[in-house]
Every structure is written in C-alpha cells, then in structure tokens.
PDB file of N, CA and C in Angstrom:
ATOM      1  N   UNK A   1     -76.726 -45.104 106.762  1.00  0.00           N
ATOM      2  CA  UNK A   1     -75.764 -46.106 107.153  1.00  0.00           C
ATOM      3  C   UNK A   1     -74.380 -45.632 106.705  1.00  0.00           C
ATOM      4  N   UNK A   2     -73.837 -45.962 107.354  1.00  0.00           N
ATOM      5  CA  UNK A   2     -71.865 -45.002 107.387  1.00  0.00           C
ATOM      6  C   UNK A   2     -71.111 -46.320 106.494  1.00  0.00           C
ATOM      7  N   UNK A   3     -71.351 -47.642 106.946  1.00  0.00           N
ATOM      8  CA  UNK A   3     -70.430 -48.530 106.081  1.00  0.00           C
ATOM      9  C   UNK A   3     -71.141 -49.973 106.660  1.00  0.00           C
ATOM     10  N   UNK A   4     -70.391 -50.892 105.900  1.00  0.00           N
ATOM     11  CA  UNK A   4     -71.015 -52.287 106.308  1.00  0.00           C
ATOM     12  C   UNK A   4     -69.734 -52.997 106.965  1.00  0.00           C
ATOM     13  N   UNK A   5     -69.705 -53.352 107.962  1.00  0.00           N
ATOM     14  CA  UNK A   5     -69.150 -54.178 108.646  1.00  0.00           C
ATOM     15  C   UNK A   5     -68.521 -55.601 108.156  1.00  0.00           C
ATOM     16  N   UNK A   6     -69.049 -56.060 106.434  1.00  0.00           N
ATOM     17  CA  UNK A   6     -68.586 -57.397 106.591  1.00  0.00           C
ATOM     18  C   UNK A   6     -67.338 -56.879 105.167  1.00  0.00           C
ATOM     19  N   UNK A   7     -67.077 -57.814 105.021  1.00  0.00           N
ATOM     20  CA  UNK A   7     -65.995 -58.220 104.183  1.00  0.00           C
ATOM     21  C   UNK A   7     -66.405 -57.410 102.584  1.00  0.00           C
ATOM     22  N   UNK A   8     -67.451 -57.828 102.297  1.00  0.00           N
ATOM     23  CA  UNK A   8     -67.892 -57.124 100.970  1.00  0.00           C
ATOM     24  C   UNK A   8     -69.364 -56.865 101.391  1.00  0.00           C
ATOM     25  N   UNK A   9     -69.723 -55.944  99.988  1.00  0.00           N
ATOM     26  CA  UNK A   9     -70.822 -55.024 100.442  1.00  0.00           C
ATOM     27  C   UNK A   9     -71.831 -56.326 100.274  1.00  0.00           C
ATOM     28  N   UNK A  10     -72.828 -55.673 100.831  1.00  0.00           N
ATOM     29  CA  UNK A  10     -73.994 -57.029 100.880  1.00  0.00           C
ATOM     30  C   UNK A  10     -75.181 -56.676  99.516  1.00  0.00           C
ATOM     31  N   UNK A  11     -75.680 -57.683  99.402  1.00  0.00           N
ATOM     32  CA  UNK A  11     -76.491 -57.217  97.702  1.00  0.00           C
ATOM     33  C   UNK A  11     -77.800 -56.600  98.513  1.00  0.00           C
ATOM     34  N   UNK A  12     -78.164 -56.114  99.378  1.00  0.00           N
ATOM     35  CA  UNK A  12     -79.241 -55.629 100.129  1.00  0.00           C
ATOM     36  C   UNK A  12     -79.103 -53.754  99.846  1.00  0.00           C
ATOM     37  N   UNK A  13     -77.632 -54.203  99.986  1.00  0.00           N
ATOM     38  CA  UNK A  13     -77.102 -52.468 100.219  1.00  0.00           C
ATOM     39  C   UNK A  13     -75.742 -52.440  99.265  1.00  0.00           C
ATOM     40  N   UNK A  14     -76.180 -52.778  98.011  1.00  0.00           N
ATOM     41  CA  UNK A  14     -74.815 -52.385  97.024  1.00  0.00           C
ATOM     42  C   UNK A  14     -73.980 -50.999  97.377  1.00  0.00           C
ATOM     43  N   UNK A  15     -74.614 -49.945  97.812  1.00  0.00           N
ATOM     44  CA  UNK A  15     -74.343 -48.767  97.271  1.00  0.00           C
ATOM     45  C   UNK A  15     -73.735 -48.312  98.602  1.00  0.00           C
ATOM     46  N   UNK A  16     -73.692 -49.157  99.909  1.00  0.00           N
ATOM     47  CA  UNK A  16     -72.996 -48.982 101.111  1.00  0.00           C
ATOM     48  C   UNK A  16     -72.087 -49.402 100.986  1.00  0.00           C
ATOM     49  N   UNK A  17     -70.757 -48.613 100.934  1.00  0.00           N
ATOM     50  CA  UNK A  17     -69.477 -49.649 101.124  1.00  0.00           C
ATOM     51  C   UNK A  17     -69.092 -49.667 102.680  1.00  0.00           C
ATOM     52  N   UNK A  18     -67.965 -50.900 102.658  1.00  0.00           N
ATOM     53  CA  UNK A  18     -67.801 -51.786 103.731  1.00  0.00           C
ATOM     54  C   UNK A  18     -66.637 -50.847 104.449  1.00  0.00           C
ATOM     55  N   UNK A  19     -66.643 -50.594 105.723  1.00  0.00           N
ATOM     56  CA  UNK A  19     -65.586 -49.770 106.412  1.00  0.00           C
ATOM     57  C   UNK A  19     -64.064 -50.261 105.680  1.00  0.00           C
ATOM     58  N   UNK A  20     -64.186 -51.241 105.228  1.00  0.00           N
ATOM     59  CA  UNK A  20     -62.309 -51.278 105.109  1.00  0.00           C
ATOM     60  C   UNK A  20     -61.944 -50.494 103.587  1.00  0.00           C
ATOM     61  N   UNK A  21     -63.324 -50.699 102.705  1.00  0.00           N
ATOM     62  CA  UNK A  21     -63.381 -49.749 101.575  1.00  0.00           C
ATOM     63  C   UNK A  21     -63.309 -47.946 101.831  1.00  0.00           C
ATOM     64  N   UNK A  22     -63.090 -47.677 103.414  1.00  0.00           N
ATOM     65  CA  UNK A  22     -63.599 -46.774 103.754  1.00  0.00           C
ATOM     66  C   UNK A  22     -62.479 -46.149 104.660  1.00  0.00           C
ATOM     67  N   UNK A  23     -61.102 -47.347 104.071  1.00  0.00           N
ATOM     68  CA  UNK A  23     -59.918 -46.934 105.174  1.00  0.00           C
ATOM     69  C   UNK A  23     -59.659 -47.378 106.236  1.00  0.00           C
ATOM     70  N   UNK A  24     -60.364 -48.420 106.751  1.00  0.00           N
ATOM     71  CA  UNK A  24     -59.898 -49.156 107.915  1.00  0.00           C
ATOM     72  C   UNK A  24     -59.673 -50.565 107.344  1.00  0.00           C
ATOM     73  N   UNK A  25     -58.606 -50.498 106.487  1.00  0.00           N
ATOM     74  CA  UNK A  25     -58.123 -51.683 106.218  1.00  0.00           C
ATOM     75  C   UNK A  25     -57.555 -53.074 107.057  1.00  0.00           C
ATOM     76  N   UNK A  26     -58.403 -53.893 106.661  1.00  0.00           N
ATOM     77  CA  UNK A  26     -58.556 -55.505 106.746  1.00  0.00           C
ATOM     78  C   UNK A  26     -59.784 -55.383 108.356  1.00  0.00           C
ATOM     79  N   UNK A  27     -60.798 -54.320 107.987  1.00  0.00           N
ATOM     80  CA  UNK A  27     -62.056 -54.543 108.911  1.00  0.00           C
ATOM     81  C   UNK A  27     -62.468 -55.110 108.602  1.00  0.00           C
ATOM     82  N   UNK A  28     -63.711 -56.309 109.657  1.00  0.00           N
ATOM     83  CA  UNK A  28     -64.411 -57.364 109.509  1.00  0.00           C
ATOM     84  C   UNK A  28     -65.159 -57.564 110.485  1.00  0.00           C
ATOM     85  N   UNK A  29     -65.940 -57.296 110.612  1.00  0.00           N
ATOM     86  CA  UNK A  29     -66.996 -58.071 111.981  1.00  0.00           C
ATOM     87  C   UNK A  29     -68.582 -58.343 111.864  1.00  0.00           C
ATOM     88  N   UNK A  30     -68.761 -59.710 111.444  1.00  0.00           N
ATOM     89  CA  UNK A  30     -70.127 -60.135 111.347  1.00  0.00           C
ATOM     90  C   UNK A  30     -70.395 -61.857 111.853  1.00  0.00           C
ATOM     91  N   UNK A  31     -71.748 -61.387 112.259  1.00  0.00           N
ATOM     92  CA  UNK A  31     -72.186 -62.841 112.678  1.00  0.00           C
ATOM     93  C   UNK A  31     -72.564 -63.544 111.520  1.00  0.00           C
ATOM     94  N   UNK A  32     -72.176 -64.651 112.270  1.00  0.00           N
ATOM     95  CA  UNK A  32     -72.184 -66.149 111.483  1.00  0.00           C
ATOM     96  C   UNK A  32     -72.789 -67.554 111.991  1.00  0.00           C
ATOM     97  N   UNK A  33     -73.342 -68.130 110.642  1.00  0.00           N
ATOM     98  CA  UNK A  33     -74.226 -69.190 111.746  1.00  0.00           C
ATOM     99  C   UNK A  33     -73.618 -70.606 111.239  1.00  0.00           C
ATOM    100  N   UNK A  34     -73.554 -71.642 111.922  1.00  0.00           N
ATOM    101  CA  UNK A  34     -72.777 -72.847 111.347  1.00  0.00           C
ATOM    102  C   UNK A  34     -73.133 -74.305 111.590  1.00  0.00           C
ATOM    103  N   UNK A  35     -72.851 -75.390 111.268  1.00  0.00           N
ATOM    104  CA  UNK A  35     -73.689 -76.413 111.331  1.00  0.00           C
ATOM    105  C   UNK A  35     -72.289 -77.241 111.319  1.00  0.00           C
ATOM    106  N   UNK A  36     -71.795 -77.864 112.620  1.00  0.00           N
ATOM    107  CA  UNK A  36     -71.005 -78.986 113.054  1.00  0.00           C
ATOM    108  C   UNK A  36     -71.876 -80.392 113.355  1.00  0.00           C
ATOM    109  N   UNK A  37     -71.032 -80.928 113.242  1.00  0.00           N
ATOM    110  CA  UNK A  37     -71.025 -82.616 113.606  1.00  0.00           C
ATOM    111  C   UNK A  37     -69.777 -83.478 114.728  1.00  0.00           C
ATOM    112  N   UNK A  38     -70.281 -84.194 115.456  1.00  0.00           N
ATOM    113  CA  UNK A  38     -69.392 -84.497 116.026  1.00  0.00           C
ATOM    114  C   UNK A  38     -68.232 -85.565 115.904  1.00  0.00           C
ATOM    115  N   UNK A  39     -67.244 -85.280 115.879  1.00  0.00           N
ATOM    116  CA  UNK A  39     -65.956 -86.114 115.811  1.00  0.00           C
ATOM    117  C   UNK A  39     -66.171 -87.171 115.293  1.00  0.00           C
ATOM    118  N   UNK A  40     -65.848 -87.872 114.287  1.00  0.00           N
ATOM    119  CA  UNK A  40     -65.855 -89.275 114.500  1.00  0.00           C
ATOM    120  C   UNK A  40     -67.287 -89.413 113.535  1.00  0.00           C
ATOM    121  N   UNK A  41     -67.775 -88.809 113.128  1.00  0.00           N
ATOM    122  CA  UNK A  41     -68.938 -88.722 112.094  1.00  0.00           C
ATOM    123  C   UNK A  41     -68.642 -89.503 111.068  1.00  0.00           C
ATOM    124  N   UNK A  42     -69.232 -90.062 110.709  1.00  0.00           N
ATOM    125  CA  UNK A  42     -68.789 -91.236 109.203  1.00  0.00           C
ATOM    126  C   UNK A  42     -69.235 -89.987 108.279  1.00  0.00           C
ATOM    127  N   UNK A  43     -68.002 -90.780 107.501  1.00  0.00           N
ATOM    128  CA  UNK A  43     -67.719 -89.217 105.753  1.00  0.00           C
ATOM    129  C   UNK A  43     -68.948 -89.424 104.981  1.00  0.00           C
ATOM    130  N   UNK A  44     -69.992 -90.799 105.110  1.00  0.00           N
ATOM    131  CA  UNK A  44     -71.172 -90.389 104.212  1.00  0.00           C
ATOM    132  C   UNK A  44     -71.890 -89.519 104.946  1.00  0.00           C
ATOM    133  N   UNK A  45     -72.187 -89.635 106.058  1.00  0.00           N
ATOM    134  CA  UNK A  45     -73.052 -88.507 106.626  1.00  0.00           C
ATOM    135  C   UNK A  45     -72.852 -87.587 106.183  1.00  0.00           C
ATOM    136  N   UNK A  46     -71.628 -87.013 107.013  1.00  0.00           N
ATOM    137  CA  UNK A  46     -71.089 -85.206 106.888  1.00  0.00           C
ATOM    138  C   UNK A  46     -71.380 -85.259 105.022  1.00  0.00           C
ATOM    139  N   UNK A  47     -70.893 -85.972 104.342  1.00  0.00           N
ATOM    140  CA  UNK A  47     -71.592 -85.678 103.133  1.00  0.00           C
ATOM    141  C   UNK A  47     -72.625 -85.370 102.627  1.00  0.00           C
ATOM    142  N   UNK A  48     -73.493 -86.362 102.975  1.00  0.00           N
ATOM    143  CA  UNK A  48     -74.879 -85.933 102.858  1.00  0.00           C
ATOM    144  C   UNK A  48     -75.409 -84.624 103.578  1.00  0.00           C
ATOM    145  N   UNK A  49     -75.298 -84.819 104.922  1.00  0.00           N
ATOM    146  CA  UNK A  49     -75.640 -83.128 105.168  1.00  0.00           C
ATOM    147  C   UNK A  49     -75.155 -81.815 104.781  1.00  0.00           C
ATOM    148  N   UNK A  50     -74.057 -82.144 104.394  1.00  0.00           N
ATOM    149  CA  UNK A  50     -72.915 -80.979 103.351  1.00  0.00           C
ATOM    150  C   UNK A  50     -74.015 -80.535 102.016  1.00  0.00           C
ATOM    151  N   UNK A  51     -74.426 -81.923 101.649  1.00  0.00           N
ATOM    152  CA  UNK A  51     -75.140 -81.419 100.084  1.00  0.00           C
ATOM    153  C   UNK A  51     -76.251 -81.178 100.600  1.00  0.00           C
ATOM    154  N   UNK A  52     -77.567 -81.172 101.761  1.00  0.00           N
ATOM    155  CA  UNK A  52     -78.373 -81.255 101.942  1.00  0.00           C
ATOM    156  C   UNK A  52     -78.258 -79.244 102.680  1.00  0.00           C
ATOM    157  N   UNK A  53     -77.857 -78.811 103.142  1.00  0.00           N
ATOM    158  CA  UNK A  53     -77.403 -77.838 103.321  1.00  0.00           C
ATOM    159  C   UNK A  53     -77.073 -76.496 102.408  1.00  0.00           C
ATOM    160  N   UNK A  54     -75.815 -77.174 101.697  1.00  0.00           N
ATOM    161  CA  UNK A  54     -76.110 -76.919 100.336  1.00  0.00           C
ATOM    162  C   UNK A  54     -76.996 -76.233  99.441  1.00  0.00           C
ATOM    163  N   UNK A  55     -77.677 -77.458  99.382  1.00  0.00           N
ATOM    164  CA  UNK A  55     -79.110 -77.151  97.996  1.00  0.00           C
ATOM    165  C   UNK A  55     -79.883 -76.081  99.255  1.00  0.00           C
ATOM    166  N   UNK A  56     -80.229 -76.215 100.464  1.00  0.00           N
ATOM    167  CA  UNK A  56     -81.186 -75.129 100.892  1.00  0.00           C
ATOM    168  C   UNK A  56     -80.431 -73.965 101.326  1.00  0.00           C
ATOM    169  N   UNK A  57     -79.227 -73.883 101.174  1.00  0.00           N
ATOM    170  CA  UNK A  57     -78.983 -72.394 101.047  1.00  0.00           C
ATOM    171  C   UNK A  57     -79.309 -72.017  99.347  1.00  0.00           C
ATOM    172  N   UNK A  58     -79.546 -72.687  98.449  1.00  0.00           N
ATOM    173  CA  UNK A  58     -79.653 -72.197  97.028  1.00  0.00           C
ATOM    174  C   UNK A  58     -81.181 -72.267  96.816  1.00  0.00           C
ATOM    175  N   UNK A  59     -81.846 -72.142  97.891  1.00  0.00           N
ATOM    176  CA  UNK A  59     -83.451 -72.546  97.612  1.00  0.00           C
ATOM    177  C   UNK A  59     -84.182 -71.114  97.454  1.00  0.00           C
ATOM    178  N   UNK A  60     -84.776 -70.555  96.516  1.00  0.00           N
ATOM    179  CA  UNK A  60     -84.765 -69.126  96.772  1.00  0.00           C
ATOM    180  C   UNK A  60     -85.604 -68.438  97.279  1.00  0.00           C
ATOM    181  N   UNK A  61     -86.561 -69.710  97.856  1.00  0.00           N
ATOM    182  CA  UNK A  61     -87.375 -68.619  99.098  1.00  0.00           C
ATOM    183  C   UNK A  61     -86.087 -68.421 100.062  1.00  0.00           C
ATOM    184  N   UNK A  62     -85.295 -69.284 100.690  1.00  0.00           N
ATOM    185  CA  UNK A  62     -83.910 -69.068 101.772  1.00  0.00           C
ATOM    186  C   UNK A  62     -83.244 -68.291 100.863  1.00  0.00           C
ATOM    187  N   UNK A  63     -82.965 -68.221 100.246  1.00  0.00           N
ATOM    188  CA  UNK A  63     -82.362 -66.765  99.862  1.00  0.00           C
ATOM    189  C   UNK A  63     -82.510 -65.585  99.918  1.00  0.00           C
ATOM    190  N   UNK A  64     -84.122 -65.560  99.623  1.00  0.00           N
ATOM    191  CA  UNK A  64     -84.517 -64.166  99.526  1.00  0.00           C
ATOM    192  C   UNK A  64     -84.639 -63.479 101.145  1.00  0.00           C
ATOM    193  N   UNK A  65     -84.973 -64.814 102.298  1.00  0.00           N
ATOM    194  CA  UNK A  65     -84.931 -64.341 103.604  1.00  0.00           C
ATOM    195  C   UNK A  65     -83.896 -63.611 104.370  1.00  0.00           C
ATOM    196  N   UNK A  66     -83.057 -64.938 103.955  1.00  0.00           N
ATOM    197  CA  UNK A  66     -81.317 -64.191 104.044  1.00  0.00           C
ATOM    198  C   UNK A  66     -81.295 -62.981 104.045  1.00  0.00           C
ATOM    199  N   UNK A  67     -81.532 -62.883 102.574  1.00  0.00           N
ATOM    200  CA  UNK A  67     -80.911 -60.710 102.236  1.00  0.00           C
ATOM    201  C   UNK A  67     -81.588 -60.288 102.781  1.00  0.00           C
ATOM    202  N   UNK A  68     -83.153 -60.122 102.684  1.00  0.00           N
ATOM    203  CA  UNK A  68     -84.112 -59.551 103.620  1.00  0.00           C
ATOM    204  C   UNK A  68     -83.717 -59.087 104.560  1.00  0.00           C
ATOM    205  N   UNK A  69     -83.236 -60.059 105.460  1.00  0.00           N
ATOM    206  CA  UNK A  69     -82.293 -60.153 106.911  1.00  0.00           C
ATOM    207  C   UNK A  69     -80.993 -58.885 107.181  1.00  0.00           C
ATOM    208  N   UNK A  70     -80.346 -59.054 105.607  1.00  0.00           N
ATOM    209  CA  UNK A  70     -79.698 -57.951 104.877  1.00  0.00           C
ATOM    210  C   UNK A  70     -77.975 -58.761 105.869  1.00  0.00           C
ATOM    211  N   UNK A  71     -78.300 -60.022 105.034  1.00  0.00           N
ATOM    212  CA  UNK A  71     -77.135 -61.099 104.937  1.00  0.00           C
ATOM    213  C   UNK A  71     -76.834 -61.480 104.111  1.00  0.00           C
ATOM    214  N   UNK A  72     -75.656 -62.128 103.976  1.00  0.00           N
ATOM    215  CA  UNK A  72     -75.690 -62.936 102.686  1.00  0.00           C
ATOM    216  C   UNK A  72     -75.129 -64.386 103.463  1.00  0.00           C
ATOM    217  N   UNK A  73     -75.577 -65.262 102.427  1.00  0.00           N
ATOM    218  CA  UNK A  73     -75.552 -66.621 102.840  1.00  0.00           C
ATOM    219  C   UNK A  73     -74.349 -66.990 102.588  1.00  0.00           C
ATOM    220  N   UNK A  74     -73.613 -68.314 103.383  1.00  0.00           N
ATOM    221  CA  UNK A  74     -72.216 -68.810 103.370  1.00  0.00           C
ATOM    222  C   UNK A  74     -72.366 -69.947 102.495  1.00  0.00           C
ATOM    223  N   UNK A  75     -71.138 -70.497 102.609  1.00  0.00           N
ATOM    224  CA  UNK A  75     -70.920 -71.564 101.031  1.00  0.00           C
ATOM    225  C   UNK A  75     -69.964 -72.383 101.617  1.00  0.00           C
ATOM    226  N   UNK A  76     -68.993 -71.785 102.768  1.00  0.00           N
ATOM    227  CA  UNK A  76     -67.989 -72.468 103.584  1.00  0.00           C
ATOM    228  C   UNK A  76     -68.173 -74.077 104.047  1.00  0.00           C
ATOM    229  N   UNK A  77     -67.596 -75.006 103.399  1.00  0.00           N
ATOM    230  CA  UNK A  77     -67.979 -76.359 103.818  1.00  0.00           C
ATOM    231  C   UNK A  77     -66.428 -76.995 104.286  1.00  0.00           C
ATOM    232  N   UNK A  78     -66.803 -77.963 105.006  1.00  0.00           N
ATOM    233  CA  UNK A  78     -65.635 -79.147 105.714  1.00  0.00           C
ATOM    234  C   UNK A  78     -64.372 -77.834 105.517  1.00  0.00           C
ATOM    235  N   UNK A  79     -63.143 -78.129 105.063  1.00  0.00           N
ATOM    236  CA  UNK A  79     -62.179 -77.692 105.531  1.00  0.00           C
ATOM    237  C   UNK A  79     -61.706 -76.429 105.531  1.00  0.00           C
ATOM    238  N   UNK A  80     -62.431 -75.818 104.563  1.00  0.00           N
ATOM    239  CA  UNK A  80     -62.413 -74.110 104.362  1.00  0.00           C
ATOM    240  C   UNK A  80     -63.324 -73.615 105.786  1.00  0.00           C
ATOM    241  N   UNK A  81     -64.534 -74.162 106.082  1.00  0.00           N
ATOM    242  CA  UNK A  81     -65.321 -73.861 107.265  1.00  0.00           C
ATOM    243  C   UNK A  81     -64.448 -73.634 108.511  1.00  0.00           C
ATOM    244  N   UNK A  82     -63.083 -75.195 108.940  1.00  0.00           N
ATOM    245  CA  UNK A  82     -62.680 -75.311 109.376  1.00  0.00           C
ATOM    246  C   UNK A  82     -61.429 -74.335 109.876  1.00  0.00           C
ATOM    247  N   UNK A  83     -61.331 -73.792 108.710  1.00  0.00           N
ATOM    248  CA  UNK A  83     -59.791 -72.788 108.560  1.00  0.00           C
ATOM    249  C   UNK A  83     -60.982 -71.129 108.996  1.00  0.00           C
ATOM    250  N   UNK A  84     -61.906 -70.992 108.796  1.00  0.00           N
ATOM    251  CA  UNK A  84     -62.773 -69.732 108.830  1.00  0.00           C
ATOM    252  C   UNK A  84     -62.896 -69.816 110.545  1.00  0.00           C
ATOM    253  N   UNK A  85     -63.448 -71.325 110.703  1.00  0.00           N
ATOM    254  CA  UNK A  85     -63.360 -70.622 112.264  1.00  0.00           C
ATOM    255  C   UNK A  85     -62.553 -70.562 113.500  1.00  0.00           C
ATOM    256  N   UNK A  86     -61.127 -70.954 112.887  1.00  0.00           N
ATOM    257  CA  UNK A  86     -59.710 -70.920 113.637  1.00  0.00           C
ATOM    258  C   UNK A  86     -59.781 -69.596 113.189  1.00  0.00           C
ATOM    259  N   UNK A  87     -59.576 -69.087 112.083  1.00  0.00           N
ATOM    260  CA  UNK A  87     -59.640 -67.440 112.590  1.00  0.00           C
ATOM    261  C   UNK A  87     -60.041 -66.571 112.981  1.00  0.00           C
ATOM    262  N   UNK A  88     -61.801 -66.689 112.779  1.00  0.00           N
ATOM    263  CA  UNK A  88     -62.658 -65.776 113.900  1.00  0.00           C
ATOM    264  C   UNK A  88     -62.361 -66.415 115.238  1.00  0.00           C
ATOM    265  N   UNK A  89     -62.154 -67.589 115.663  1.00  0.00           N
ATOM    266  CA  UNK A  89     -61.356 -67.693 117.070  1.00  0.00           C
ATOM    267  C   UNK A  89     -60.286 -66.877 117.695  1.00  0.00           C
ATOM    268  N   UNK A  90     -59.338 -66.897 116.410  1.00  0.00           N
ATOM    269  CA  UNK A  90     -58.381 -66.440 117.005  1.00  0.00           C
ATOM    270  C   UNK A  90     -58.571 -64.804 117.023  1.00  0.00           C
ATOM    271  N   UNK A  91     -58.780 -64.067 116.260  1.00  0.00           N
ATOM    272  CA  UNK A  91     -59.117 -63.022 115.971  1.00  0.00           C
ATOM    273  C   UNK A  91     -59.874 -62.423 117.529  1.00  0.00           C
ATOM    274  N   UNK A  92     -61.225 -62.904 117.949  1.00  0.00           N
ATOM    275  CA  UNK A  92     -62.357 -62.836 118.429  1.00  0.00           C
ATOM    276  C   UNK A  92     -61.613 -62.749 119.933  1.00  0.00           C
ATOM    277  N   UNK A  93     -60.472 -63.737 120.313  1.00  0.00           N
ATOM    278  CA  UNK A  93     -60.314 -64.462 121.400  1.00  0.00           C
ATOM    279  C   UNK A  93     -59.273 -63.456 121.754  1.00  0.00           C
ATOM    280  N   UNK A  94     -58.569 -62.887 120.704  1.00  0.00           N
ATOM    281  CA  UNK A  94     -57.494 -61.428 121.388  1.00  0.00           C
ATOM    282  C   UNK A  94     -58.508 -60.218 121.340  1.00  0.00           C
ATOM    283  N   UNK A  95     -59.541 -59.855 121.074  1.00  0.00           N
ATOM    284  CA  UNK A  95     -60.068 -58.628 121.144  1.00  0.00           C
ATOM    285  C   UNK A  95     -60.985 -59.005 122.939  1.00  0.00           C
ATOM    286  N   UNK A  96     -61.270 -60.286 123.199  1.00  0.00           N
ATOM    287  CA  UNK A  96     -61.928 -60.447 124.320  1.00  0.00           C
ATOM    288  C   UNK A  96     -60.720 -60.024 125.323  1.00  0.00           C
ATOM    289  N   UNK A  97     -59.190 -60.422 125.137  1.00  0.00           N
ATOM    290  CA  UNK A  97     -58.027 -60.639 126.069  1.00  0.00           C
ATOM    291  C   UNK A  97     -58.401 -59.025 126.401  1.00  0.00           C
ATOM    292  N   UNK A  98     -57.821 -58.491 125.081  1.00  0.00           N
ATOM    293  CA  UNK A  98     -57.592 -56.740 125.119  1.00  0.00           C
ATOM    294  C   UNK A  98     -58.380 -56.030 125.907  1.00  0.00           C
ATOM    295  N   UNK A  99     -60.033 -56.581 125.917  1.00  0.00           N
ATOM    296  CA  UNK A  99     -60.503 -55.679 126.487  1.00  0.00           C
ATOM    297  C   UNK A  99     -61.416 -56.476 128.174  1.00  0.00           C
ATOM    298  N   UNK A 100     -60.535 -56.745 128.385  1.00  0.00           N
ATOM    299  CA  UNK A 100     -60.469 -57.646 129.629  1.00  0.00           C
ATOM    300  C   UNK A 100     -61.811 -58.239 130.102  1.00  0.00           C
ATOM    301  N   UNK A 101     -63.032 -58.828 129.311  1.00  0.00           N
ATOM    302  CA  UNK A 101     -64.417 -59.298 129.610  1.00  0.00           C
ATOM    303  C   UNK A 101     -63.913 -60.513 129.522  1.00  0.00           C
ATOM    304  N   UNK A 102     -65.276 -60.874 130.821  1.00  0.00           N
ATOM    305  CA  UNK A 102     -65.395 -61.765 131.306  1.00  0.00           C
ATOM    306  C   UNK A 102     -66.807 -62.321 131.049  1.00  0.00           C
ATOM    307  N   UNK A 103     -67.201 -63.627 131.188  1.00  0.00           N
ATOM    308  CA  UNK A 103     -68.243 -64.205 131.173  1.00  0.00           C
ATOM    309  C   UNK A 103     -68.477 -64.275 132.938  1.00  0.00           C
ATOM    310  N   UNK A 104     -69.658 -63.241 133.358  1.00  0.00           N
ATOM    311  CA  UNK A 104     -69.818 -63.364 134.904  1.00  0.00           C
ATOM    312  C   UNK A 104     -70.891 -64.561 135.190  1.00  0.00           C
TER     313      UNK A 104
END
C-alpha cells in the first residue's frame, strides 16, 4: 500500500502514512456513512438517537468490525456533522464540475 487516503493514518495500518504525510498536502478522500433526521425533529429525539448512536459506535464488537473494515469510526454529531458535510459537498461538488460527469 503507497499511502492512506484519509486524513490520519488508520489504527489497522499505523505504519502506512496518509498521502498528505507524503506531500500532497491537505489530501483527503474517504467514504463516510451518516445518520440524518428530518427537519423539524423534536430536540429530545435527535437527542436520544445522538446518544443511542453514540454508545454503539463505542460497543466493541462495532469497533472491532469497523477497523477490520480498515475504518475508523466517526464521533461527528449535530453541528460539527453539519459543518463536515457542507464541506465534503462543497469540496466533492467542484471536483464533479471539473471533471464534467454526469449522472446519465
């Protein structure tokens, strides 16, 4: 393996560093999985599923699958989530412009 694609090295593969460690500074490209609610959601809910979420990403059979997977699990909740995926939008949405694809 030449480098890891995400942000920091993953605990699967300590000893791989991440392309931007590697000179292509501020590289990043990995999938991500996420759990919305719709508009207008009452704040105990989104709460409760926030902590319910939560605790099973810290469950360590789901943990150990995760890395397995040779991922690491997110922590991103309500407004930090919110700010993470205005920028893989935006980010995501000029590399689609640049390279002129289309959804046929």
């Amino acid at each position: 393996m030449l480098g890891s694609s995400g942000a920091r090295r993953t605990s699967s593969l300590p000893d791989v560093p991440t392309i931007a460690e590697q000179g292509l500074a501020g590289f990043e490209a990995s999938s991500w999985y996420g759990m919305v609610a719709p508009a207008g959601t009452p704040a105990p809910v989104v709460a409760a599923l926030t902590a319910e979420v939560a605790k099973i990403l810290k469950a360590p059979d789901v943990l150990a699958r995760i890395r397995q997977l040779g991922a690491e699990p997110g922590q991103a909740f309500g407004a930090e989530f919110t700010a993470f995926m205005q920028v893989e939008t935006k980010k995501w949405a000029g590399v689609i412009r640049a390279s002129g694809a289309t959804a046929d």
